[in-house]
PDB file of N, CA and C in Angstrom:
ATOM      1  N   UNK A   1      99.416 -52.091-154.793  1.00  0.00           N
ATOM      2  CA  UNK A   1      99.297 -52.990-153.658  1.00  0.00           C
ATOM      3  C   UNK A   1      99.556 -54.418-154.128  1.00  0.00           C
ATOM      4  N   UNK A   2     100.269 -55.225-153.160  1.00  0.00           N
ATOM      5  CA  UNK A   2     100.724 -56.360-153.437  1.00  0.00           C
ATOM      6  C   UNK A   2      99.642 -57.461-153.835  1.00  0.00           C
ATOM      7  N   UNK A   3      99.507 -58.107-154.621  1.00  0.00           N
ATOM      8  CA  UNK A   3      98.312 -59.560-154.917  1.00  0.00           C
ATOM      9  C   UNK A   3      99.090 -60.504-154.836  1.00  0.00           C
ATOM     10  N   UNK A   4      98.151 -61.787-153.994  1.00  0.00           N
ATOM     11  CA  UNK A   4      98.788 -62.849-153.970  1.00  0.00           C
ATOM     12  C   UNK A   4      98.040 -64.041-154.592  1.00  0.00           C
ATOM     13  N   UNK A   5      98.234 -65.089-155.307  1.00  0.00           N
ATOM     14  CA  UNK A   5      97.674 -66.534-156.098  1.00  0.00           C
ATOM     15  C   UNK A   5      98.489 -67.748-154.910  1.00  0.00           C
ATOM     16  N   UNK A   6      97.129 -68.330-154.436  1.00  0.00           N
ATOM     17  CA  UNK A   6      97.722 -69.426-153.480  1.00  0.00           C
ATOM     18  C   UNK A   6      96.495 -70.362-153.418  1.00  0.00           C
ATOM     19  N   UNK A   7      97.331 -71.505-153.538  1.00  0.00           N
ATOM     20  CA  UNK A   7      96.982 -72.982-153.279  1.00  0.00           C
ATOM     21  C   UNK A   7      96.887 -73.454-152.058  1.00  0.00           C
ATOM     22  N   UNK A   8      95.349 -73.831-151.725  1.00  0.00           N
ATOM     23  CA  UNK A   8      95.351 -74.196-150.227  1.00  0.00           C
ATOM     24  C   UNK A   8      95.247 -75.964-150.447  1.00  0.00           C
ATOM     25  N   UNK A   9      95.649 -76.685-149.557  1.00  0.00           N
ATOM     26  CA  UNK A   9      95.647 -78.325-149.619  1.00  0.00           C
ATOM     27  C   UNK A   9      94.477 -78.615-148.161  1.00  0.00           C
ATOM     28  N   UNK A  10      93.890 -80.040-147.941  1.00  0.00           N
ATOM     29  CA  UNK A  10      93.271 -80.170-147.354  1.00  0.00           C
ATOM     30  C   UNK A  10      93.091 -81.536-147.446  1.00  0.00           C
ATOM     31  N   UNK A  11      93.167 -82.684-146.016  1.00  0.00           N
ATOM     32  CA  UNK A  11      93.245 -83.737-146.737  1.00  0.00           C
ATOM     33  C   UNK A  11      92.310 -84.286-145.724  1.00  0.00           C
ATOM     34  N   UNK A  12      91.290 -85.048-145.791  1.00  0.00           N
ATOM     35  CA  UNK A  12      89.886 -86.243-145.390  1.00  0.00           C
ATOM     36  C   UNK A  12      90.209 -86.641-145.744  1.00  0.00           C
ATOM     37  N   UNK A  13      89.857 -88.254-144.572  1.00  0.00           N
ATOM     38  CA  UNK A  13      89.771 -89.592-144.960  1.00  0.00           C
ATOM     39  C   UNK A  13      88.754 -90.189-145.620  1.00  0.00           C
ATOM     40  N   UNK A  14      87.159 -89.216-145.671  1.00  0.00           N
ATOM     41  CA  UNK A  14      85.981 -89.772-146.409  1.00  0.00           C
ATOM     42  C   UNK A  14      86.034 -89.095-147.500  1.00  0.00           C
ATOM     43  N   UNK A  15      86.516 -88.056-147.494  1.00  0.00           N
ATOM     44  CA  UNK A  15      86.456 -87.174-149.158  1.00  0.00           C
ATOM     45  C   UNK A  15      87.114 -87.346-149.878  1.00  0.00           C
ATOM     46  N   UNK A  16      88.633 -87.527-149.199  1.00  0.00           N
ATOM     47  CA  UNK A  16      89.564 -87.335-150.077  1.00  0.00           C
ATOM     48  C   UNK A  16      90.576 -86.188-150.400  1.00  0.00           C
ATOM     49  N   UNK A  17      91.930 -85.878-150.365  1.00  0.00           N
ATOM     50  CA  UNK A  17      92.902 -84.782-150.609  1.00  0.00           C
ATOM     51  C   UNK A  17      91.972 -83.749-151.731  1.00  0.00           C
ATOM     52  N   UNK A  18      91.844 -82.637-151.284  1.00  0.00           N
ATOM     53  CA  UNK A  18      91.017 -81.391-152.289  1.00  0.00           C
ATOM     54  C   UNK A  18      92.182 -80.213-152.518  1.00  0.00           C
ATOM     55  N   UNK A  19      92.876 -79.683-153.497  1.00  0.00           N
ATOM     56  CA  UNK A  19      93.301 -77.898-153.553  1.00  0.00           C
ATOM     57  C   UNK A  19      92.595 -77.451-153.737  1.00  0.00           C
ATOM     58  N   UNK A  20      92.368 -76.198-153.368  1.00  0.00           N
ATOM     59  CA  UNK A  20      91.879 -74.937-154.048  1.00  0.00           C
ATOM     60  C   UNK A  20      92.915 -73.910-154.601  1.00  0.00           C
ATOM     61  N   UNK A  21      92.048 -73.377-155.855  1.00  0.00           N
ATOM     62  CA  UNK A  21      93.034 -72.022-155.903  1.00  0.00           C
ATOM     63  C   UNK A  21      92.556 -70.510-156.018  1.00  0.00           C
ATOM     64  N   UNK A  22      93.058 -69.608-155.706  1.00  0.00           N
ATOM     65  CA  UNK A  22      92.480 -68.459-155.326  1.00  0.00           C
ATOM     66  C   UNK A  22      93.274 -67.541-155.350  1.00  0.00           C
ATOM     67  N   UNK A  23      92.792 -65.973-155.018  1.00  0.00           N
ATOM     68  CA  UNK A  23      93.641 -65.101-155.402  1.00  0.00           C
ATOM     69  C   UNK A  23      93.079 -64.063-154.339  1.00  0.00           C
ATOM     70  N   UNK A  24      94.201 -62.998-153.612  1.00  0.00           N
ATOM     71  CA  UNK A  24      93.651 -62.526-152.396  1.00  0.00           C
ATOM     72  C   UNK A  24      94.941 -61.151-152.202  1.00  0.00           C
ATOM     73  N   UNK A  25      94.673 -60.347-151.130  1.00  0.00           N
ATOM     74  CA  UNK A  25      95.512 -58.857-151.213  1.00  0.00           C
ATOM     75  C   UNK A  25      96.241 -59.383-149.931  1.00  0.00           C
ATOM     76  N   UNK A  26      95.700 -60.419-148.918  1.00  0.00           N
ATOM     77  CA  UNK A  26      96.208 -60.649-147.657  1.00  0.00           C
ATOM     78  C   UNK A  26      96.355 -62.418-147.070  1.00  0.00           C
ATOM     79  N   UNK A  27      97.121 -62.966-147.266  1.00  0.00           N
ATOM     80  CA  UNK A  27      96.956 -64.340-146.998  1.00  0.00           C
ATOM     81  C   UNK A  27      96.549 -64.724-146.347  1.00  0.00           C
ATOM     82  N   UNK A  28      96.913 -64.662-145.055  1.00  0.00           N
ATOM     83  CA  UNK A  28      96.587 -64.843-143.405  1.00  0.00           C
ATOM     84  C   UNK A  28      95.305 -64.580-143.276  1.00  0.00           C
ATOM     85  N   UNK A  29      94.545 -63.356-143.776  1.00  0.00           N
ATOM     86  CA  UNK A  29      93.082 -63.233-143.149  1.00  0.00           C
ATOM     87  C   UNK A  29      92.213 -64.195-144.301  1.00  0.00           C
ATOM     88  N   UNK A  30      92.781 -64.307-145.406  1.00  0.00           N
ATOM     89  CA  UNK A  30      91.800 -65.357-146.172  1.00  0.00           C
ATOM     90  C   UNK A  30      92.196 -66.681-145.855  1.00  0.00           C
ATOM     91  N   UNK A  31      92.873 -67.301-145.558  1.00  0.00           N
ATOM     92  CA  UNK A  31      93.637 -68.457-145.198  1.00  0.00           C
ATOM     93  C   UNK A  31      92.194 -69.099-143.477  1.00  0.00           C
ATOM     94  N   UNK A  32      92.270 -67.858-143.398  1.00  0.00           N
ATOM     95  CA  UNK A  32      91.647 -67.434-141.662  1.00  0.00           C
ATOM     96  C   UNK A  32      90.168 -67.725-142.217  1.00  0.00           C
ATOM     97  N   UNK A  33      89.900 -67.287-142.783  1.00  0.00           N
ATOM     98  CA  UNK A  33      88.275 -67.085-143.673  1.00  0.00           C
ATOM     99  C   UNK A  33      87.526 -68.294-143.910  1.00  0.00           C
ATOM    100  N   UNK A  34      88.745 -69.208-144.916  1.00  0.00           N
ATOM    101  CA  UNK A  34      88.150 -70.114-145.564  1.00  0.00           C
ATOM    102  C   UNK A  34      87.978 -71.287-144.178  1.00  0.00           C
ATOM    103  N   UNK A  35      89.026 -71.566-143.312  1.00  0.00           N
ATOM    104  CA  UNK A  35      89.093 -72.352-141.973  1.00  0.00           C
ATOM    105  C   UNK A  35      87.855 -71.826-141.201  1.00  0.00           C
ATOM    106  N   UNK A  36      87.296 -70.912-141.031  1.00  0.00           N
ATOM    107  CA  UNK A  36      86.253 -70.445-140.194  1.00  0.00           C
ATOM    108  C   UNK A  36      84.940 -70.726-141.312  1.00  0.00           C
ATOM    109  N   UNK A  37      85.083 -71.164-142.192  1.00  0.00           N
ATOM    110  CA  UNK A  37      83.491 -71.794-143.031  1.00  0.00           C
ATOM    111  C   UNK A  37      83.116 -70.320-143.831  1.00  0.00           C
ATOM    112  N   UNK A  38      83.927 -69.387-143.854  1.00  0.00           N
ATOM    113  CA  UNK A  38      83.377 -68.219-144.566  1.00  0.00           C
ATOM    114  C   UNK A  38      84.190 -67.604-145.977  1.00  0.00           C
ATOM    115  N   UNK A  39      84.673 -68.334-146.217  1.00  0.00           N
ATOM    116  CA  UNK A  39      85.675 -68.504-147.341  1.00  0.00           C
ATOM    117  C   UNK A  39      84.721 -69.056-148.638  1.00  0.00           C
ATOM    118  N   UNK A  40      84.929 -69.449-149.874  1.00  0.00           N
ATOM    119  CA  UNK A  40      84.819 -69.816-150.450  1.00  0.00           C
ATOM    120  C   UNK A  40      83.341 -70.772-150.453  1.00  0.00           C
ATOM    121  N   UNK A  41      82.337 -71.018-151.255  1.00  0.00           N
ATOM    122  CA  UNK A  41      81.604 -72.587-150.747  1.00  0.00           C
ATOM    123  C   UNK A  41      82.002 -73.673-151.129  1.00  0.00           C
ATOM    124  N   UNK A  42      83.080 -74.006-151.687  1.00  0.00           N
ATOM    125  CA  UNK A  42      83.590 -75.370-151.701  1.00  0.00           C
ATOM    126  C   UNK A  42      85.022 -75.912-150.689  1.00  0.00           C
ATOM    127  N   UNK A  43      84.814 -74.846-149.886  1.00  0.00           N
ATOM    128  CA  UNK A  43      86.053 -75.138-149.338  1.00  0.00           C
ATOM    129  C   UNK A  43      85.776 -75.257-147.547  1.00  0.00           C
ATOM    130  N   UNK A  44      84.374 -74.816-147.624  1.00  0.00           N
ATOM    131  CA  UNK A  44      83.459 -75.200-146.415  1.00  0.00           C
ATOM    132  C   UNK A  44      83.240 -76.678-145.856  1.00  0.00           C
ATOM    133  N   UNK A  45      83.450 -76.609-143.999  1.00  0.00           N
ATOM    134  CA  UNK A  45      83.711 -78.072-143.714  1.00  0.00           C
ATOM    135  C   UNK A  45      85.070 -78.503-143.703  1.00  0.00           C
ATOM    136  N   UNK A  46      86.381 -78.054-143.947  1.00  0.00           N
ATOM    137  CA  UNK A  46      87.244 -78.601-144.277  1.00  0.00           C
ATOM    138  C   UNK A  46      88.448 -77.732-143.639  1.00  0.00           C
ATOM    139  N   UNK A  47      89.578 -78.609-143.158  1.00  0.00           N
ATOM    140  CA  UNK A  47      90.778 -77.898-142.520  1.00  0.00           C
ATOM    141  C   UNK A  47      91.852 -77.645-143.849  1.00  0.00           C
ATOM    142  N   UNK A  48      92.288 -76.218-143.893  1.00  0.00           N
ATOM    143  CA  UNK A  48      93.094 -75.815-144.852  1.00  0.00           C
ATOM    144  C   UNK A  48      94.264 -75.605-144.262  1.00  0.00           C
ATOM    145  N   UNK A  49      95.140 -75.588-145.186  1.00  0.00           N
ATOM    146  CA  UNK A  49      96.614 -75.500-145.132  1.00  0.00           C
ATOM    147  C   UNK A  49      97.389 -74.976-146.429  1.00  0.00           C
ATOM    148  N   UNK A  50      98.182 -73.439-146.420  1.00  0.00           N
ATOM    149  CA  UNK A  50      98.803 -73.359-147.199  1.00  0.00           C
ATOM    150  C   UNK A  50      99.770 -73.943-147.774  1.00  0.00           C
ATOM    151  N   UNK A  51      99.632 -74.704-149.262  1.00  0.00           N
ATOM    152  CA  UNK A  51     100.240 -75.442-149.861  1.00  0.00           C
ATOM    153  C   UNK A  51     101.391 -74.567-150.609  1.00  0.00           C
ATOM    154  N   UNK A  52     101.031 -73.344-151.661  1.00  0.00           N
ATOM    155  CA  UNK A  52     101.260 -72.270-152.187  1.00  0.00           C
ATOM    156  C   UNK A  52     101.456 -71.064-152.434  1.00  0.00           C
ATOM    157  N   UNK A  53     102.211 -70.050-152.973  1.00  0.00           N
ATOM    158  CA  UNK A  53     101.815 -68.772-152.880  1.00  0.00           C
ATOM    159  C   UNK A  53     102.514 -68.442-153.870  1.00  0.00           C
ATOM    160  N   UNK A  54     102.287 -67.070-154.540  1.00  0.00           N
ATOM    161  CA  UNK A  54     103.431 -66.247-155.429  1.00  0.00           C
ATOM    162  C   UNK A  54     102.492 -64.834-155.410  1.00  0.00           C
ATOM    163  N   UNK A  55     103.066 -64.044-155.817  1.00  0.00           N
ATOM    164  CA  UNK A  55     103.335 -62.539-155.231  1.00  0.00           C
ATOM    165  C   UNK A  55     103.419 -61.972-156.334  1.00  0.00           C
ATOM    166  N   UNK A  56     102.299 -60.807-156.604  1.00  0.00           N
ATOM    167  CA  UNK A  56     102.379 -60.155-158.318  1.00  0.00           C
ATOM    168  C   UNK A  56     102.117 -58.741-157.445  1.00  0.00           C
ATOM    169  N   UNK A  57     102.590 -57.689-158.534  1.00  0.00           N
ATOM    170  CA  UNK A  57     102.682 -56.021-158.060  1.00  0.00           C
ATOM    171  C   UNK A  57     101.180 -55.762-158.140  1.00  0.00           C
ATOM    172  N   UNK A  58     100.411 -56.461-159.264  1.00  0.00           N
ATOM    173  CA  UNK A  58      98.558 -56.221-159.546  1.00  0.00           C
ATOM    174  C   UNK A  58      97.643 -57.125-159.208  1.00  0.00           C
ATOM    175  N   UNK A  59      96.417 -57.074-158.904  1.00  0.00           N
ATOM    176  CA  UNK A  59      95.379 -57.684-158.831  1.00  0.00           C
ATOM    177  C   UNK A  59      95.189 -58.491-160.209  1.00  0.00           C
ATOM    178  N   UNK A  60      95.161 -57.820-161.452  1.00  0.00           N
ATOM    179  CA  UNK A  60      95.353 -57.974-162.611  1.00  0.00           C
ATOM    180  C   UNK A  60      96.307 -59.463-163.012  1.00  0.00           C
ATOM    181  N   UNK A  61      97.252 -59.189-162.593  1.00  0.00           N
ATOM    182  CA  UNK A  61      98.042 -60.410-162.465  1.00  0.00           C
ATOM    183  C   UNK A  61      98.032 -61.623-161.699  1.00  0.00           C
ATOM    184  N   UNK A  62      97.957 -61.147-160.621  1.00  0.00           N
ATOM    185  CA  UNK A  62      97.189 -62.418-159.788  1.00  0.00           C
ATOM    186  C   UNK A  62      96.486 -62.724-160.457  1.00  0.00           C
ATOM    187  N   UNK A  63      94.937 -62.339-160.822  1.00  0.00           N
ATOM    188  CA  UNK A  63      93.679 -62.958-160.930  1.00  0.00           C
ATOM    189  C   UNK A  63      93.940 -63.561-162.563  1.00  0.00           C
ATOM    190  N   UNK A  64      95.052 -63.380-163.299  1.00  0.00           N
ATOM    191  CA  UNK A  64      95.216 -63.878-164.552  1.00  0.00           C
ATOM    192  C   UNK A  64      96.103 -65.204-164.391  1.00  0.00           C
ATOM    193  N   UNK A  65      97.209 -65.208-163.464  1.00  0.00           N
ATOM    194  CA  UNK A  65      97.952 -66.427-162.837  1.00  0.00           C
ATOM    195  C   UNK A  65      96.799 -67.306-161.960  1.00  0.00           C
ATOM    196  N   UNK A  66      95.918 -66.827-161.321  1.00  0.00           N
ATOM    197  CA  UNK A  66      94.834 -67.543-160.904  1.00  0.00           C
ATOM    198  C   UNK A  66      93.923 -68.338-161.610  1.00  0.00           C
ATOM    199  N   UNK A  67      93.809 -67.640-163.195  1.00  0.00           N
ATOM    200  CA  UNK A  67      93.274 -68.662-163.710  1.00  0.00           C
ATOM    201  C   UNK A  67      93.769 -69.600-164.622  1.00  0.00           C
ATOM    202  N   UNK A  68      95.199 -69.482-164.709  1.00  0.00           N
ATOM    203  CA  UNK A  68      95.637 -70.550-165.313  1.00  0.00           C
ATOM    204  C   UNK A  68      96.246 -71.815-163.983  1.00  0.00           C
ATOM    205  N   UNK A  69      96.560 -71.624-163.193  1.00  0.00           N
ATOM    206  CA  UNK A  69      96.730 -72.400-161.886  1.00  0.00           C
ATOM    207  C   UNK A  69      95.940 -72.927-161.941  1.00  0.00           C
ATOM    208  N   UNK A  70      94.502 -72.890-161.785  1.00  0.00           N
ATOM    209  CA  UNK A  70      93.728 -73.675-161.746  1.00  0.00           C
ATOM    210  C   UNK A  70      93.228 -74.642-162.865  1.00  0.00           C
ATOM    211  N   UNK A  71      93.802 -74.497-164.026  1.00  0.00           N
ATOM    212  CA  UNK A  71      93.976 -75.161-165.098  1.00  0.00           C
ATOM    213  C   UNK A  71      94.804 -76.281-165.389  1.00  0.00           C
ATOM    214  N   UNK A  72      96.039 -76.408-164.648  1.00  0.00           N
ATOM    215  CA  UNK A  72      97.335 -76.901-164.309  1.00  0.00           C
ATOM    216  C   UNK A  72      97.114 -78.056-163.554  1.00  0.00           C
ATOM    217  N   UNK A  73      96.695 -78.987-163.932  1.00  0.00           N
ATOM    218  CA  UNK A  73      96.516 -80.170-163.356  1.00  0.00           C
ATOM    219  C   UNK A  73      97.401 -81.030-162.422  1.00  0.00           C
ATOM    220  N   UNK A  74      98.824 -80.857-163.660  1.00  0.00           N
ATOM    221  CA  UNK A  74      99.806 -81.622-163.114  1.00  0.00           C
ATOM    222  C   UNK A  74     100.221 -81.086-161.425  1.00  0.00           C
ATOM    223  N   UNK A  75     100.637 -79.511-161.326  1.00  0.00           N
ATOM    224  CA  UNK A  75     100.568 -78.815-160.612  1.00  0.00           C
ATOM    225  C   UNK A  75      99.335 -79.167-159.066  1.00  0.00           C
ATOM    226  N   UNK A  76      98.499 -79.202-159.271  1.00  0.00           N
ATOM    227  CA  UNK A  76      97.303 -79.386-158.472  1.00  0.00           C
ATOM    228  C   UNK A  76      97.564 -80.481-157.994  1.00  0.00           C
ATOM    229  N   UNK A  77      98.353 -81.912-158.799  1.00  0.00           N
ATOM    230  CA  UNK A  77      98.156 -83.207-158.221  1.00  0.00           C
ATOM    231  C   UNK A  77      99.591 -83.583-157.625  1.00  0.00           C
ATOM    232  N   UNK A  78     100.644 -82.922-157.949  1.00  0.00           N
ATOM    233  CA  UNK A  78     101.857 -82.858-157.074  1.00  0.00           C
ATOM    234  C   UNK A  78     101.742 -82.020-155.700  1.00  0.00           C
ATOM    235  N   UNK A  79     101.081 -81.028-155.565  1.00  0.00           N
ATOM    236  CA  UNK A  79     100.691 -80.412-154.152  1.00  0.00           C
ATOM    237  C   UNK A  79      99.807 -80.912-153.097  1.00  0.00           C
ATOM    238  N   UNK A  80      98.755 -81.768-154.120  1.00  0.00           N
ATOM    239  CA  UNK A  80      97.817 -82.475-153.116  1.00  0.00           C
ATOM    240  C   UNK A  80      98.902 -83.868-152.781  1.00  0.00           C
ATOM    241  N   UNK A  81      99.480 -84.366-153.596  1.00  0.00           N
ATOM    242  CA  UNK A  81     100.705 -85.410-153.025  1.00  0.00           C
ATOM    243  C   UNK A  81     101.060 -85.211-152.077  1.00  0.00           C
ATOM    244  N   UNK A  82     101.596 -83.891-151.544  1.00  0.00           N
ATOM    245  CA  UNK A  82     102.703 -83.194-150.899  1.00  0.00           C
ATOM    246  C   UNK A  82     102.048 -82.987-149.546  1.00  0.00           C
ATOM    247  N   UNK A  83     100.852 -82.643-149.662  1.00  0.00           N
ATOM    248  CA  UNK A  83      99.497 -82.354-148.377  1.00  0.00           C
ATOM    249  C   UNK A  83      99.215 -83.943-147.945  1.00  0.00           C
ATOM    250  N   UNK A  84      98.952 -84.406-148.858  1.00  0.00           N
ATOM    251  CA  UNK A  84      98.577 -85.995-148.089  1.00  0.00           C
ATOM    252  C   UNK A  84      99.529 -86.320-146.922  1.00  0.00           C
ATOM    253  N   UNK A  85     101.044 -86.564-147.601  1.00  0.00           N
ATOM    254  CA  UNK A  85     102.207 -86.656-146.973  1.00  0.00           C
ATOM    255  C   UNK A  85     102.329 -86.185-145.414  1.00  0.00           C
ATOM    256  N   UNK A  86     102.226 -84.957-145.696  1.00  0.00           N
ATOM    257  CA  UNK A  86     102.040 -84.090-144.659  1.00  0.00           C
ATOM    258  C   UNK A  86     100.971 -84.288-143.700  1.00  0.00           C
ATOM    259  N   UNK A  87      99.748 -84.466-143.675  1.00  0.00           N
ATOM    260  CA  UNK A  87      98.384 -84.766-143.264  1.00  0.00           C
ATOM    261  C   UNK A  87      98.991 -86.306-142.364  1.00  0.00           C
ATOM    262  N   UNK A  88      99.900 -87.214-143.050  1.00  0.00           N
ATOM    263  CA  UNK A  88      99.668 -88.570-142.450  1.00  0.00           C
ATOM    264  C   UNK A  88     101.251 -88.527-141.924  1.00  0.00           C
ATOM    265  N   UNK A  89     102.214 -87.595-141.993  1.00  0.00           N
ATOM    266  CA  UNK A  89     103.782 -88.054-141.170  1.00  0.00           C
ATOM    267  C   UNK A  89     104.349 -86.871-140.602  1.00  0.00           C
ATOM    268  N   UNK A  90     103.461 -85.746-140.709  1.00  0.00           N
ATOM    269  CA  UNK A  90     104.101 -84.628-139.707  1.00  0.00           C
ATOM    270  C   UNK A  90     103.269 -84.277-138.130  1.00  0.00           C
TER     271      UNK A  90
END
């Protein structure tokens, strides 16, 4: 079964631009999850938007690309760029 590693963006004017990263079998219903406050607890309170995605044949793989993504700084701060953008001219 297909696994997916995706970067959600989210941008406040009192908090501040946040990613998350995560790893999931179905995008749409976790995407759905975290927007309804039942997702994640740091991602509670907050409007999400898929920033990311990539597509592995295993769970295994995902959840191993999941944890280096979230390691990847540079990565994290060019997407939240990209969300701000978006948040203030689309």
């Amino acid at each position: 079964m297909a696994s997916f590693v995706y970067v959600l963006g989210s941008a406040d004017r009192k908090m501040g631009p946040k990613t998350y990263v995560g790893w999931t079998l179905d995008l749409e219903r976790r995407l759905a999850k975290h927007n309804a406050g039942k997702g994640a607890k740091s991602t509670r309170g907050r409007s999400w938007v898929l920033l990311y995605a990539e597509r592995y044949e295993t769970q295994h793989e995902a959840m191993s690309r999941e944890w280096h993504l979230k390691r990847d700084r540079a990565l994290r701060k060019q997407l939240r760029a990209a969300a701000e953008l978006c948040y203030t001219s689309c």
